[in-house]
C-alpha atoms as a PDB file:
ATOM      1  CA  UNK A   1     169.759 218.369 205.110  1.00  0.00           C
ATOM      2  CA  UNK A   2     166.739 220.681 206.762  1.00  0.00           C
ATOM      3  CA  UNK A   3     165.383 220.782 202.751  1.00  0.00           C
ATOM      4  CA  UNK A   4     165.399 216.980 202.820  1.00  0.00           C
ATOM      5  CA  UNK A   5     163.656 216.811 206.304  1.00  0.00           C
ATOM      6  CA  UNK A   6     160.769 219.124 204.857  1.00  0.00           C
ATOM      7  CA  UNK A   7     161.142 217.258 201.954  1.00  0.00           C
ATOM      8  CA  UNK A   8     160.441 214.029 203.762  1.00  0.00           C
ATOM      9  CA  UNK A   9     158.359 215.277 206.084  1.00  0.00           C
ATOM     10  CA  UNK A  10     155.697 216.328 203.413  1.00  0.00           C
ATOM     11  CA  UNK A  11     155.787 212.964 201.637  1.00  0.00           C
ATOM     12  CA  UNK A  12     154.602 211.212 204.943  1.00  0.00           C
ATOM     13  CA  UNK A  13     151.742 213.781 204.978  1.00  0.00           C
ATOM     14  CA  UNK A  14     150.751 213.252 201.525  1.00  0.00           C
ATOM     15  CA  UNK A  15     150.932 209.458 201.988  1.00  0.00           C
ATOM     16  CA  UNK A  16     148.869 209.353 205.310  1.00  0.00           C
ATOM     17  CA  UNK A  17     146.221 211.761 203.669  1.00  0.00           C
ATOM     18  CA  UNK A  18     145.264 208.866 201.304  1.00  0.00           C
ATOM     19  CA  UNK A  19     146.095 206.124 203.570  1.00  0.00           C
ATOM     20  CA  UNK A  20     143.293 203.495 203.993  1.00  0.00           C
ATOM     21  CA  UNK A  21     143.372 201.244 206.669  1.00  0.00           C
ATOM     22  CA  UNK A  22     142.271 197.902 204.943  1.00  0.00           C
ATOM     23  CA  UNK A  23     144.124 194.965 207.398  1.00  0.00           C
ATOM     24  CA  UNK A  24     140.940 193.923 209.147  1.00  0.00           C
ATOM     25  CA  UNK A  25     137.743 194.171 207.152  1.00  0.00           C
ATOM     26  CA  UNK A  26     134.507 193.473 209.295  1.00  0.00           C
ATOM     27  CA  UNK A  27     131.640 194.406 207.592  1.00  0.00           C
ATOM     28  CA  UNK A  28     132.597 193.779 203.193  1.00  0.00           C
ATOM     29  CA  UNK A  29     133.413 190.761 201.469  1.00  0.00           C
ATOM     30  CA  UNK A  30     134.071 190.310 197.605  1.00  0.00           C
ATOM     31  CA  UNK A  31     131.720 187.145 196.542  1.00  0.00           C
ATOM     32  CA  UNK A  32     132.284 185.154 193.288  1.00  0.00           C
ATOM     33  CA  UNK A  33     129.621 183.455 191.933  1.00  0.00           C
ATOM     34  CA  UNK A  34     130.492 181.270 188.614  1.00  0.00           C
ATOM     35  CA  UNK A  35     128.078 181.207 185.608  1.00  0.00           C
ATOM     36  CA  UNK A  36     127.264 177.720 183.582  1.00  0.00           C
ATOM     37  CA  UNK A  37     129.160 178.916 181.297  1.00  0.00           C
ATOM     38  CA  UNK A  38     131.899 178.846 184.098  1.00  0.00           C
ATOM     39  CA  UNK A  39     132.498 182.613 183.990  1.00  0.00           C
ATOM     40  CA  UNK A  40     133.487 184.479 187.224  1.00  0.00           C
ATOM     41  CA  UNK A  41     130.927 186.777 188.197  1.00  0.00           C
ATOM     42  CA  UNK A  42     131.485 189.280 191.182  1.00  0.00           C
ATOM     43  CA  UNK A  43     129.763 191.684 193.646  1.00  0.00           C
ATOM     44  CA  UNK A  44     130.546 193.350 197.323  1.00  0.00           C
ATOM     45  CA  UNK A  45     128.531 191.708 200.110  1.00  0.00           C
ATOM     46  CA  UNK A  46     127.775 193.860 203.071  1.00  0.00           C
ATOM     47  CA  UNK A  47     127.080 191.844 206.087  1.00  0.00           C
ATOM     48  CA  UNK A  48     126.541 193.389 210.047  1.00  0.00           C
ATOM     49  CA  UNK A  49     123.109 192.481 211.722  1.00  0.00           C
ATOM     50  CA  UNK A  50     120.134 194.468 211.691  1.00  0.00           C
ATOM     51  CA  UNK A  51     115.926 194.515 212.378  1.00  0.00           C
ATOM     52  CA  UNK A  52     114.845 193.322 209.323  1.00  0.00           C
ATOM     53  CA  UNK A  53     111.253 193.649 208.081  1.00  0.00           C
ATOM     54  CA  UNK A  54     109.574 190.072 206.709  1.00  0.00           C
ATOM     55  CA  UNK A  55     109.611 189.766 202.995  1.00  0.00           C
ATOM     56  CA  UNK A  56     110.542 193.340 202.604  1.00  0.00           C
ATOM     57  CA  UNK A  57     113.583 194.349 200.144  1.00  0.00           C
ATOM     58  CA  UNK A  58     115.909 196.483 201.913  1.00  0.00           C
ATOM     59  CA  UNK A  59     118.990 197.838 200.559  1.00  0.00           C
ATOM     60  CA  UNK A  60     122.342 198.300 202.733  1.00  0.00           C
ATOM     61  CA  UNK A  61     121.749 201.613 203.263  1.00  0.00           C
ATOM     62  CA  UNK A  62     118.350 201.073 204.804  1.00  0.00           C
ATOM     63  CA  UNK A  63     119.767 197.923 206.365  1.00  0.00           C
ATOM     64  CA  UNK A  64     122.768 200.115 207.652  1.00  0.00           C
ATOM     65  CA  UNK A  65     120.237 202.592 209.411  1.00  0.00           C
ATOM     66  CA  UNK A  66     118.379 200.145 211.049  1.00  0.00           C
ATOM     67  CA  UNK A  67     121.192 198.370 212.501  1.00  0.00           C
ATOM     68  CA  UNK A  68     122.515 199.005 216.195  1.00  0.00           C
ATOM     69  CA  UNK A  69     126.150 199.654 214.706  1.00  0.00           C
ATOM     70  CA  UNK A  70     127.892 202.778 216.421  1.00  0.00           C
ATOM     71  CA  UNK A  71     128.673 205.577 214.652  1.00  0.00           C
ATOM     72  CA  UNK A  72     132.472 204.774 214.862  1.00  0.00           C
ATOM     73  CA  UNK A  73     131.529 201.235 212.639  1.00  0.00           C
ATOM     74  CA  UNK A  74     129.239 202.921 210.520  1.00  0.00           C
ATOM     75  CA  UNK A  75     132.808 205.069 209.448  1.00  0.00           C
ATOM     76  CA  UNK A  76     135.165 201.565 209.383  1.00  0.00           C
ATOM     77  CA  UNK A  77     132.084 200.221 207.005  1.00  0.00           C
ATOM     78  CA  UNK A  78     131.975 203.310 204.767  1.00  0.00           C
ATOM     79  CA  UNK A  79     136.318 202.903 204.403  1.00  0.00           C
ATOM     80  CA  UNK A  80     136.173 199.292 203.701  1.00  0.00           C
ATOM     81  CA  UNK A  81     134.520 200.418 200.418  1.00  0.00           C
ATOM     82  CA  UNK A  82     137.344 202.312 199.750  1.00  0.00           C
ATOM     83  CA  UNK A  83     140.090 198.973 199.871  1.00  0.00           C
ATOM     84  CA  UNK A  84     138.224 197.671 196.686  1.00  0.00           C
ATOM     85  CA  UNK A  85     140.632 200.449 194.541  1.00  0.00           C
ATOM     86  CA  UNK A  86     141.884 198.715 191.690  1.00  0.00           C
ATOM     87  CA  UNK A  87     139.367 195.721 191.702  1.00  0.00           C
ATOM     88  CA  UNK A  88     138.611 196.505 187.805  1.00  0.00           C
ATOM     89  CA  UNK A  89     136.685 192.719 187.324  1.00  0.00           C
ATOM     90  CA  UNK A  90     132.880 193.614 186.204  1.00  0.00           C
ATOM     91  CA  UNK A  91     130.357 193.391 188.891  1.00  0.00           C
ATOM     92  CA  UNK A  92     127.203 192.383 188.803  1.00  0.00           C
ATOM     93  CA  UNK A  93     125.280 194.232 191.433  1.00  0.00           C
ATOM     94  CA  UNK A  94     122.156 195.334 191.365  1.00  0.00           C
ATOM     95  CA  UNK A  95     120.278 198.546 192.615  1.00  0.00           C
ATOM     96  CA  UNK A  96     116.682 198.949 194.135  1.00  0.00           C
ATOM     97  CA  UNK A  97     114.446 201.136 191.975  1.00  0.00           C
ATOM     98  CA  UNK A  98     115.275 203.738 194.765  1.00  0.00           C
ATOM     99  CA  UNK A  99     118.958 204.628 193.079  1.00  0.00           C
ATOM    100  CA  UNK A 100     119.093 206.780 190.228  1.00  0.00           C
ATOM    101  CA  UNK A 101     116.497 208.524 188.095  1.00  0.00           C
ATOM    102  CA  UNK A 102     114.200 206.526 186.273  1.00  0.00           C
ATOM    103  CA  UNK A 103     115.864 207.878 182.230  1.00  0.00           C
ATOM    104  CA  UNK A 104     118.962 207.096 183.874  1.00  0.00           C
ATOM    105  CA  UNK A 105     118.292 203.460 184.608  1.00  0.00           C
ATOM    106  CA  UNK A 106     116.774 203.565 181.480  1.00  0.00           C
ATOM    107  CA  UNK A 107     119.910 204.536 179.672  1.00  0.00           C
ATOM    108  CA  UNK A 108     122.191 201.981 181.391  1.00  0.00           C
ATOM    109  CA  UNK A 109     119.932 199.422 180.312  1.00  0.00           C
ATOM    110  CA  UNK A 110     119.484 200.520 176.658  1.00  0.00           C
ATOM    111  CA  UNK A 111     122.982 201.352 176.497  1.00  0.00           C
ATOM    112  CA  UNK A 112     123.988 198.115 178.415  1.00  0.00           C
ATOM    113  CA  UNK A 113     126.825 200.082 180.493  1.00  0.00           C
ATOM    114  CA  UNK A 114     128.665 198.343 183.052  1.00  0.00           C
ATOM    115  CA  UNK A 115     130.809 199.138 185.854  1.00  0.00           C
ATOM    116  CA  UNK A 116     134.040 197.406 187.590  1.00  0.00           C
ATOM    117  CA  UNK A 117     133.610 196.414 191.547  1.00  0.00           C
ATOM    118  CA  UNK A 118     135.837 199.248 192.444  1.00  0.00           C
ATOM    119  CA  UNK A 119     133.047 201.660 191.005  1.00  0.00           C
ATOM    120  CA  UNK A 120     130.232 199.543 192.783  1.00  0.00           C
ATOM    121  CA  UNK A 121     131.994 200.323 195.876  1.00  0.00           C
ATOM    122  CA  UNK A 122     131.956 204.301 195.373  1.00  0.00           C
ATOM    123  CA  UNK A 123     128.340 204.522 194.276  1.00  0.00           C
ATOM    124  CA  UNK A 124     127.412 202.277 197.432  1.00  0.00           C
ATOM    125  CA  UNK A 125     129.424 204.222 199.636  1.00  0.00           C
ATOM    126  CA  UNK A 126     128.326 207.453 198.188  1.00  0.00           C
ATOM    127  CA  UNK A 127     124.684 205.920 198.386  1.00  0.00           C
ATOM    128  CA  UNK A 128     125.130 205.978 202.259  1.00  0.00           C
ATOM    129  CA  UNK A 129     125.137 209.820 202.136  1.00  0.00           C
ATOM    130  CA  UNK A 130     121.510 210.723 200.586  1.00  0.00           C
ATOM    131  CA  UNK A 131     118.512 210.698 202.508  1.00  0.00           C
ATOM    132  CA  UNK A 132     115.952 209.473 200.550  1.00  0.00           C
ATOM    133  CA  UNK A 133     116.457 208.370 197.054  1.00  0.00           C
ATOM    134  CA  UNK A 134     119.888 208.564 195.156  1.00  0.00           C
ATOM    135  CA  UNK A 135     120.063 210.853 192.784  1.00  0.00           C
ATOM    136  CA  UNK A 136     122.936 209.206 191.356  1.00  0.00           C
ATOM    137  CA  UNK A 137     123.574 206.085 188.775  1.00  0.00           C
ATOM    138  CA  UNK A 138     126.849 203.937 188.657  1.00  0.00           C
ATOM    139  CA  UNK A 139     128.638 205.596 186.118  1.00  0.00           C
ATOM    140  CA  UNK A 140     131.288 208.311 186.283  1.00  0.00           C
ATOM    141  CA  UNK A 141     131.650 210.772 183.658  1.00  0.00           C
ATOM    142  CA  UNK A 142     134.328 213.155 182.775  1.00  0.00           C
ATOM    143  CA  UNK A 143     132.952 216.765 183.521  1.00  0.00           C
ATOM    144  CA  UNK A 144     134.825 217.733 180.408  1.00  0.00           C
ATOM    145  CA  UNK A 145     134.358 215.397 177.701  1.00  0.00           C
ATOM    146  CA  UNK A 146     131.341 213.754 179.006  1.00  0.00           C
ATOM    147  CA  UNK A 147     132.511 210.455 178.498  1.00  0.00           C
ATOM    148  CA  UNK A 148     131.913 207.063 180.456  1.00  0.00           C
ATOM    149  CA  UNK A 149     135.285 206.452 183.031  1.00  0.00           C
ATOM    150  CA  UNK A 150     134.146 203.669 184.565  1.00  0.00           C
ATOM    151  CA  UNK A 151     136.821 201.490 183.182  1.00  0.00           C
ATOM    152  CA  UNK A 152     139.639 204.182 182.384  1.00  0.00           C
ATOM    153  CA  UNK A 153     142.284 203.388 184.657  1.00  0.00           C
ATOM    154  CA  UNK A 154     143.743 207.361 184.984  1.00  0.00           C
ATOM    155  CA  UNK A 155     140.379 208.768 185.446  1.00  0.00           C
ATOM    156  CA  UNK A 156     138.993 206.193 188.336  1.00  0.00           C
ATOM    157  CA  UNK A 157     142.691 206.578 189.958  1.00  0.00           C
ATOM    158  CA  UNK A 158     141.997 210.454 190.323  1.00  0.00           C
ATOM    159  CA  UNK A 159     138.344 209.632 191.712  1.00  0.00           C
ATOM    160  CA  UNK A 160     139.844 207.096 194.025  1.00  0.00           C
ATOM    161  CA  UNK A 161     142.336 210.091 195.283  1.00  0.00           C
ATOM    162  CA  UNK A 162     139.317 212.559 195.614  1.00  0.00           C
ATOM    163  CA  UNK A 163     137.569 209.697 197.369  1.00  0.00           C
ATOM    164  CA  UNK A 164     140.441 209.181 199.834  1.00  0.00           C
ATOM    165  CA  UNK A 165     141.144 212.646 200.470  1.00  0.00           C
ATOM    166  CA  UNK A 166     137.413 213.280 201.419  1.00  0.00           C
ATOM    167  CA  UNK A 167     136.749 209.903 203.611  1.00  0.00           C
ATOM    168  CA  UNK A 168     140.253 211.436 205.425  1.00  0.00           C
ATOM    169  CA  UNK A 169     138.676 215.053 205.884  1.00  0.00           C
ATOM    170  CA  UNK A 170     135.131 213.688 206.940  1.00  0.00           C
ATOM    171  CA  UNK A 171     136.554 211.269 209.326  1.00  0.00           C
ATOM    172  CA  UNK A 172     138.644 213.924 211.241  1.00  0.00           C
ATOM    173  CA  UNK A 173     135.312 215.811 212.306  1.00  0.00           C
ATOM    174  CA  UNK A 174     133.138 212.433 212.798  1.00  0.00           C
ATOM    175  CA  UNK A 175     130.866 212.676 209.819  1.00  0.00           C
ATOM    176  CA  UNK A 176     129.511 215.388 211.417  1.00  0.00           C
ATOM    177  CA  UNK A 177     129.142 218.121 208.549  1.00  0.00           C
ATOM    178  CA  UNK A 178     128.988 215.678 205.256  1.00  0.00           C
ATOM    179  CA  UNK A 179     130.244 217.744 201.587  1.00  0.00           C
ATOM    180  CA  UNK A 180     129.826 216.447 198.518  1.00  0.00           C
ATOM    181  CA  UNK A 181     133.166 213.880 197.590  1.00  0.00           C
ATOM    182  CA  UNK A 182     133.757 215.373 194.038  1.00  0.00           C
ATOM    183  CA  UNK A 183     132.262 218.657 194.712  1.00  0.00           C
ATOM    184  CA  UNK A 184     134.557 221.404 192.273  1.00  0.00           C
ATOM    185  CA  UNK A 185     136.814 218.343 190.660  1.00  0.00           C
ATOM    186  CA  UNK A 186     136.452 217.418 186.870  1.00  0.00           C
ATOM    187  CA  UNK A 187     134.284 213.790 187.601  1.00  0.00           C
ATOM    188  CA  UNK A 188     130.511 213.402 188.559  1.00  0.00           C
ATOM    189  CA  UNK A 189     128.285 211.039 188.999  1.00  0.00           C
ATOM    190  CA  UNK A 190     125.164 210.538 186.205  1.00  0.00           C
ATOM    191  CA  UNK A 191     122.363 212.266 187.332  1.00  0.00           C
ATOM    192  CA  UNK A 192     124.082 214.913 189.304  1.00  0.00           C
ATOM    193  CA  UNK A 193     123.998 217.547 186.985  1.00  0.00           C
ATOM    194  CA  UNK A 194     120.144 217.185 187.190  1.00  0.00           C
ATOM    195  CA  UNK A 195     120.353 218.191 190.362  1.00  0.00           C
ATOM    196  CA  UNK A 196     120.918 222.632 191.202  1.00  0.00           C
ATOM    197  CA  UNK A 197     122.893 221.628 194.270  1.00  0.00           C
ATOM    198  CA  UNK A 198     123.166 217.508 195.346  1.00  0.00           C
ATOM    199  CA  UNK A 199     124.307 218.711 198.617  1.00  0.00           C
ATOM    200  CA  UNK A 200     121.153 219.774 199.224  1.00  0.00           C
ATOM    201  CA  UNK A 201     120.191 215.840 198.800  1.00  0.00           C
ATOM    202  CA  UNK A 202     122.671 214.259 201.208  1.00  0.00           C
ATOM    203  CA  UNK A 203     122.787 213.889 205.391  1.00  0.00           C
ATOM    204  CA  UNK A 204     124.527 215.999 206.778  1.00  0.00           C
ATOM    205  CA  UNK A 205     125.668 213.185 209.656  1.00  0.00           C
ATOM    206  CA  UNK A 206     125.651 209.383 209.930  1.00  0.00           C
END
């Protein structure tokens, strides 16, 4: 009976370690926009208010920091990425020339490599944590074999645990010492093995 209690005990922990509260979105919405040809096409729309400068670009990272959101909402924005986990339909978003090296934009293009909305939603999140430029590209690759993941089904569903795990650790001390979300696991982003250390790249708060 006591081995059952443990037993039980450290299924609840495991369960609320990757728990992800995703009843009341505020800040993402999934939009659907349909092609002539009548083809579904899909992207994450970020939407909280902020100073905006006229006829100036500004990504949602930049739009994030110039917004009067508490810290608190800046952490319920970052999960909400998080609640897009298993939204495999292709997305369409695009990137400002400010995320990901220019031979790595290159390659995507050349290559024509796409990603699911559940991937968008890591790559922005993880976008929120550089301070200048991301380093990064939309494409996870298996340390290992060095191949694509972004629509293997095992391979994003360990990145999504890493992911969960991480947003759970970071939230418990308030974003206040930021590590790297697949630091020492077997995925990486492209373009982070150009980097010596990408820690050295990212904010170390919110």
């Amino acid at each position: 009976m006591i081995a059952l209690g443990i037993l039980f005990s450290a299924l609840q922990m495991r369960c609320s370690i990757h728990s992800i509260n995703c009843s009341d979105m505020k800040y993402l919405s999934l939009v659907s926009e349909t092609e002539k040809n009548g083809q579904s096409q899909y992207y994450i729309n970020a939407s909280f208010p902020y100073k905006s400068e006229e006829f100036f670009f500004e990504n949602d990272r930049v739009r994030m920091r110039k917004s009067n959101l508490k810290k608190s909402e800046k952490i319920k924005l970052l999960e909400e990425y998080l609640c897009f986990y298993q939204n495999d339909k292709p997305s369409i978003r695009m990137y400002s020339q400010t995320y990901g090296r220019i031979q790595n934009r290159l390659k995507i293009s050349r290559e024509k490599i796409k990603f699911p909305v559940e991937i968008e939603a890591l790559y922005s999140l993880t976008s929120y944590l550089f301070d200048e430029n991301v380093a990064i590209s939309p494409v996870i690759l298996n340390r290992r074999t060095g191949e694509d993941c972004n629509f293997e089904r095992k391979d994003i569903d360990a990145v999504y645990k890493l992911y969960k795990k991480w947003f759970k650790e970071m939230k418990r001390n308030g974003f206040s010492n930021i590590t790297w979300p697949l630091k020492g696991s077997d995925y990486m982003w492209l373009g982070e093995d150009d980097v010596d250390n990408i820690e050295t790249l990212i904010r170390k708060d919110l």
